[in-house]
Protein backbone atom coordinates (compact mmCIF):
# COMPACT_ATOMS: atom_id res chain seq x y z
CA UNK A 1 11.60 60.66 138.35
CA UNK A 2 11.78 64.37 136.93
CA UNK A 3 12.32 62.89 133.82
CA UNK A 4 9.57 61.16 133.62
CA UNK A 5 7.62 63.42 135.19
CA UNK A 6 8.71 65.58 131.59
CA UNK A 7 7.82 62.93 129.50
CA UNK A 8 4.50 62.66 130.43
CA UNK A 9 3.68 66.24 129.96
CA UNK A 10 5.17 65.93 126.60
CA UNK A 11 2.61 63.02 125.89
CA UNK A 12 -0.47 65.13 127.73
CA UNK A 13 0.27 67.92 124.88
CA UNK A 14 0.32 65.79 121.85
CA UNK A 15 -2.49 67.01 120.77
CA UNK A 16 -1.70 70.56 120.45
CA UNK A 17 1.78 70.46 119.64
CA UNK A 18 4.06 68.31 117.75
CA UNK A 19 7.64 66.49 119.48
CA UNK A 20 10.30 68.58 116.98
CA UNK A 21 12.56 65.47 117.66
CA UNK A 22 10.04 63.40 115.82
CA UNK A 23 8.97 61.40 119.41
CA UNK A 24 5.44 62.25 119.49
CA UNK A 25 3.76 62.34 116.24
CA UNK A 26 0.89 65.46 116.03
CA UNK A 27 -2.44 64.78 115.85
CA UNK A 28 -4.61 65.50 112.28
CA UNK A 29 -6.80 67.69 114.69
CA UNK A 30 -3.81 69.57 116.01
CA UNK A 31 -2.21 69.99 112.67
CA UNK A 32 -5.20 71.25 110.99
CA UNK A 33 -6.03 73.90 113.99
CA UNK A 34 -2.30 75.11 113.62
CA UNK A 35 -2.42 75.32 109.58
CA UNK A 36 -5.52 77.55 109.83
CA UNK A 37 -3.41 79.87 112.87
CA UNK A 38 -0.88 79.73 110.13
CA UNK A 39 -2.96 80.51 107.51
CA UNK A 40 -4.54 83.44 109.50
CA UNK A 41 -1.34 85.03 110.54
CA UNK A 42 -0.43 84.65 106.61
CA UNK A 43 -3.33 86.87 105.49
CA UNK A 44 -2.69 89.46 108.33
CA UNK A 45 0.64 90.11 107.69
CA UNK A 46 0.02 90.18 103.78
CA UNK A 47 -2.73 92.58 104.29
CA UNK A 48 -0.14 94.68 106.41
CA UNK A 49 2.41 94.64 103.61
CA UNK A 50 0.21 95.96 101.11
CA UNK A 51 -1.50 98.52 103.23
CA UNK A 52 2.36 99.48 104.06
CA UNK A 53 2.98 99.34 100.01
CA UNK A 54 0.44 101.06 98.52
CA UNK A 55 0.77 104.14 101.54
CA UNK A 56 4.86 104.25 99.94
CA UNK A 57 3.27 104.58 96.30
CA UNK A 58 0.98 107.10 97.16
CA UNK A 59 3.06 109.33 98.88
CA UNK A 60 5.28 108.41 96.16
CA UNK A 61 2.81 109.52 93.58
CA UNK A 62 1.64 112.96 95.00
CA UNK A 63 5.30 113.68 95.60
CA UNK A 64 5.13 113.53 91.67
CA UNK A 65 1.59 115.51 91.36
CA UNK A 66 0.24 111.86 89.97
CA UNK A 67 -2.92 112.52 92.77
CA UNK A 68 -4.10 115.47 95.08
CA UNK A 69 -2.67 115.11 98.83
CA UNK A 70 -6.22 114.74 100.42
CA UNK A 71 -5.83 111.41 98.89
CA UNK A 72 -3.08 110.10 100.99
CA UNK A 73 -4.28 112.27 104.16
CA UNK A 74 -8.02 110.29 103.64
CA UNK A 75 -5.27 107.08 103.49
CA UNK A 76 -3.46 107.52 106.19
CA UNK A 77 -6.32 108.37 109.05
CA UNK A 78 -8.22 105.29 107.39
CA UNK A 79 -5.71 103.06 108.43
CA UNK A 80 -4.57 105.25 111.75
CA UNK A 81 -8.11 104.98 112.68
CA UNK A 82 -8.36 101.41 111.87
CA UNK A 83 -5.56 99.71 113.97
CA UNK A 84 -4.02 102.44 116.24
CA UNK A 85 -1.24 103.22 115.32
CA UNK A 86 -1.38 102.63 111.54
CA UNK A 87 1.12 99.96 111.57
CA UNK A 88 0.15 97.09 113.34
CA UNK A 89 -3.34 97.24 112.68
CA UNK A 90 -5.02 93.81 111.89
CA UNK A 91 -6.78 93.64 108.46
CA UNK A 92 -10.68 93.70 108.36
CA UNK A 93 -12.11 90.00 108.70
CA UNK A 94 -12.98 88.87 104.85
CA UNK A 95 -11.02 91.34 103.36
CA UNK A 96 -8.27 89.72 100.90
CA UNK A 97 -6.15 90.32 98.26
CA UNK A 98 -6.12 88.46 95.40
CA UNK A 99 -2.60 86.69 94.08
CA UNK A 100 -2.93 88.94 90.50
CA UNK A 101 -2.93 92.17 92.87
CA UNK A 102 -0.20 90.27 95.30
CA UNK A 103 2.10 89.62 92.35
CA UNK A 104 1.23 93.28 91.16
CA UNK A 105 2.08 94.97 94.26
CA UNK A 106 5.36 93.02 95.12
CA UNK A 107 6.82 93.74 91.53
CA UNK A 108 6.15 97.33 92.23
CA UNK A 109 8.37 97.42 95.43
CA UNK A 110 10.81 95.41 93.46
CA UNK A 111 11.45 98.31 90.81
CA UNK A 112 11.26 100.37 93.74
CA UNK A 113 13.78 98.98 95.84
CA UNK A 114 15.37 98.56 92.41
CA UNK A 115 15.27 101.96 91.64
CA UNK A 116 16.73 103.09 95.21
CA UNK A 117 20.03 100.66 94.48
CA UNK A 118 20.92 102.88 91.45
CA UNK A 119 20.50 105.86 93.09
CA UNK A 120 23.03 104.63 95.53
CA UNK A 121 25.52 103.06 93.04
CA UNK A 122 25.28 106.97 91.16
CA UNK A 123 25.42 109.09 94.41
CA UNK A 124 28.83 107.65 95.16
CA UNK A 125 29.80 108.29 91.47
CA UNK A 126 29.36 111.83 92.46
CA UNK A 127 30.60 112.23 95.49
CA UNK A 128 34.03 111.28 93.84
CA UNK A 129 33.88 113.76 90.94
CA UNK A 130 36.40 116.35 91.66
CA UNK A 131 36.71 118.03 88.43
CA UNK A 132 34.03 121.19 86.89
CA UNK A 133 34.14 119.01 83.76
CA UNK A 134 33.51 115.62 85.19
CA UNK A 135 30.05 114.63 84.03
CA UNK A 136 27.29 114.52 86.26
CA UNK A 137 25.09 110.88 86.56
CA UNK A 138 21.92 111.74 87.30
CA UNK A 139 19.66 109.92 89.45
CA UNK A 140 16.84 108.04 87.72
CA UNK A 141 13.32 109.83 88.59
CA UNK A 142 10.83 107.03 89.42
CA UNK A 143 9.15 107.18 86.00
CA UNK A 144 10.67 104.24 85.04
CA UNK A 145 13.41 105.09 82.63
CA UNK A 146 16.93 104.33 83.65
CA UNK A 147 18.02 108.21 82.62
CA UNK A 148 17.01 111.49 84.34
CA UNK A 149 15.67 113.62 80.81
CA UNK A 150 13.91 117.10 81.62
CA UNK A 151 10.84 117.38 79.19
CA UNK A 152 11.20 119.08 76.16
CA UNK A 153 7.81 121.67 76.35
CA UNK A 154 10.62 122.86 79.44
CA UNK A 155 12.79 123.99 77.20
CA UNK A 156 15.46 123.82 79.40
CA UNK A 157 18.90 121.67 78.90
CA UNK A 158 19.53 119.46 81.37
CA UNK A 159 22.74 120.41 82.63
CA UNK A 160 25.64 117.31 82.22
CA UNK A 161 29.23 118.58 84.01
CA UNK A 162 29.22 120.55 87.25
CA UNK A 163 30.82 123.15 86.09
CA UNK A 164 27.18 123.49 83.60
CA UNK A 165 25.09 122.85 86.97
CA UNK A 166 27.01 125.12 89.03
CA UNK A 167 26.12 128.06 86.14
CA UNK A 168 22.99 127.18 85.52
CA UNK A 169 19.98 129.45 85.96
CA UNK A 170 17.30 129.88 88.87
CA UNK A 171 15.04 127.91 85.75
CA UNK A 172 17.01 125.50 84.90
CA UNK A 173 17.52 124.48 88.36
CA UNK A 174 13.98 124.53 89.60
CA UNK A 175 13.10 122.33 86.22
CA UNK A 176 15.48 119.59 87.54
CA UNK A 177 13.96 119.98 91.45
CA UNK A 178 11.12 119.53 90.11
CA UNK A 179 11.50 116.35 88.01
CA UNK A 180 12.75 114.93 91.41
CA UNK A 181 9.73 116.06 93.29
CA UNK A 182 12.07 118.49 95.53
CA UNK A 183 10.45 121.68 94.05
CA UNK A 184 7.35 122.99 92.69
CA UNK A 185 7.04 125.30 89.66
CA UNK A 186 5.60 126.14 86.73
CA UNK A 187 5.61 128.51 84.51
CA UNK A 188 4.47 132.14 85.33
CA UNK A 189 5.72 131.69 88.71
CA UNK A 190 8.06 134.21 90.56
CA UNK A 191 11.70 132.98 90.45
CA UNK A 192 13.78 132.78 93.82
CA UNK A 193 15.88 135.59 95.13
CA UNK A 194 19.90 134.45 94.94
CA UNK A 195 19.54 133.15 98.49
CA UNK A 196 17.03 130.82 98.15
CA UNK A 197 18.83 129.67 94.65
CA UNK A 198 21.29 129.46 96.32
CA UNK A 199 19.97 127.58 99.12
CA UNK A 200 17.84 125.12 96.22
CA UNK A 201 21.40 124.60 94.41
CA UNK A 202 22.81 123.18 97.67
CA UNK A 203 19.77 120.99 98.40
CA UNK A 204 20.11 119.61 94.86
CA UNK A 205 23.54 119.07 95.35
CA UNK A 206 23.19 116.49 97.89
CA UNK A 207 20.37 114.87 96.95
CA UNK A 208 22.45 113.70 93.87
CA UNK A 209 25.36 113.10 96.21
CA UNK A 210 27.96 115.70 94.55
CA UNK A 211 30.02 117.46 97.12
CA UNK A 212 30.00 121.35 95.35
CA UNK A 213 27.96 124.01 97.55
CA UNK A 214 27.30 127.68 95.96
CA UNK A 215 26.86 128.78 99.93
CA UNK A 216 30.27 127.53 101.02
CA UNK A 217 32.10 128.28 97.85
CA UNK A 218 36.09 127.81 98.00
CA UNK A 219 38.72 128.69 95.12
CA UNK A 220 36.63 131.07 93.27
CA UNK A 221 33.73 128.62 93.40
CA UNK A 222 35.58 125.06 92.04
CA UNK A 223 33.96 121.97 92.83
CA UNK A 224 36.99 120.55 94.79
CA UNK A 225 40.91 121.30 95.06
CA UNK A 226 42.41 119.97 91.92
């Protein structure tokens, strides 16, 4: 009797939900109601994505001095404001994004997540260079171009071994900070003391995953024990 006591409840649904095993077929009424909760979940999370995507960009692009940081402050309490907590937030009813933006947005996260793959694949280069004339791969910079290249009105040389980087000047080394977005300079500027070079060296170090420090030198400042 329990059984059939299940089946019946199964039948009294039919209209809002369809049998998976194929016993009860769903009604057009029920189908349609669950293709627009489909549909509406669809936009929301899309909406979410881009909101999500375009906040990485911009961040992205002040890092690089591409737009003033009010911009992404105005951003962020926009959506904060909007849905809490900035991340969950339900879009605003009627407000979509058309598939030519869609299509622009997702191949712009592609090169990104791209772009974050090869700076993987090169930091492990580095962290197995043991030699000061092994050459240095440099990370690519987010512009785009599959090689790190200083710009020439620098007139700096972009350092290629480690033994070059770890002799390089406080200039030289704040130029390739800054193509990275880890430092800020230009020209005119007071250079750092040998501490904070020092200090800038090491931070540059790891970001492109090579394992030399100036402030924990060893063997009259090699990059590793030959």
């Amino acid at each position: 009797m329990a059984d059939k006591g299940k089946a019946s409840d199964v039948a009294g649904n039919s209209s809002g939900s369809a049998d998976r095993s194929g016993g009860v077929p769903m009604s057009v009424d029920g189908l349609a109601t669950q293709l627009m909760q489909i549909a509406q979940l669809t936009r929301q999370n899309t909406k979410m994505l881009v909101a999500q995507g375009q906040d990485i960009m911009r961040l992205d692009a002040q890092q690089h001095g591409l737009i003033p940081p009010s911009a992404v402050s105005a951003t962020s309490t926009n959506t904060v404001s909007a849905g809490g907590d900035g991340q969950n937030a339900a879009p605003p009813a009627g407000d979509f994004v058309d598939a030519g933006t869609l299509d622009e947005l997702v191949a712009q996260l592609s090169m990104k997540l791209d772009e974050l793959e090869e700076r993987s694949v090169r930091r492990v280069h580095n962290s197995g260079l043991v030699d000061l004339d092994d050459e240095i791969d440099w990370l690519p910079d987010g512009s785009g171009e599959p090689e790190f290249a200083l710009p020439e009105e620098s007139g700096v040389k972009l350092p290629r071994t480690i033994s070059e980087l770890e002799g390089c000047d406080a200039r030289t080394l704040l130029e390739c900070m800054k193509g990275y977005g880890l430092a800020h300079y230009e020209d005119g500027m007071p250079l750092p003391t040998k501490q904070e070079e020092n200090a800038l060296f090491d931070e540059l170090a790891r970001f492109l995953g090579l394992r030399t420090r100036r402030s924990s030198k060893r063997n009259g400042g090699q990059a590793a024990s030959k």
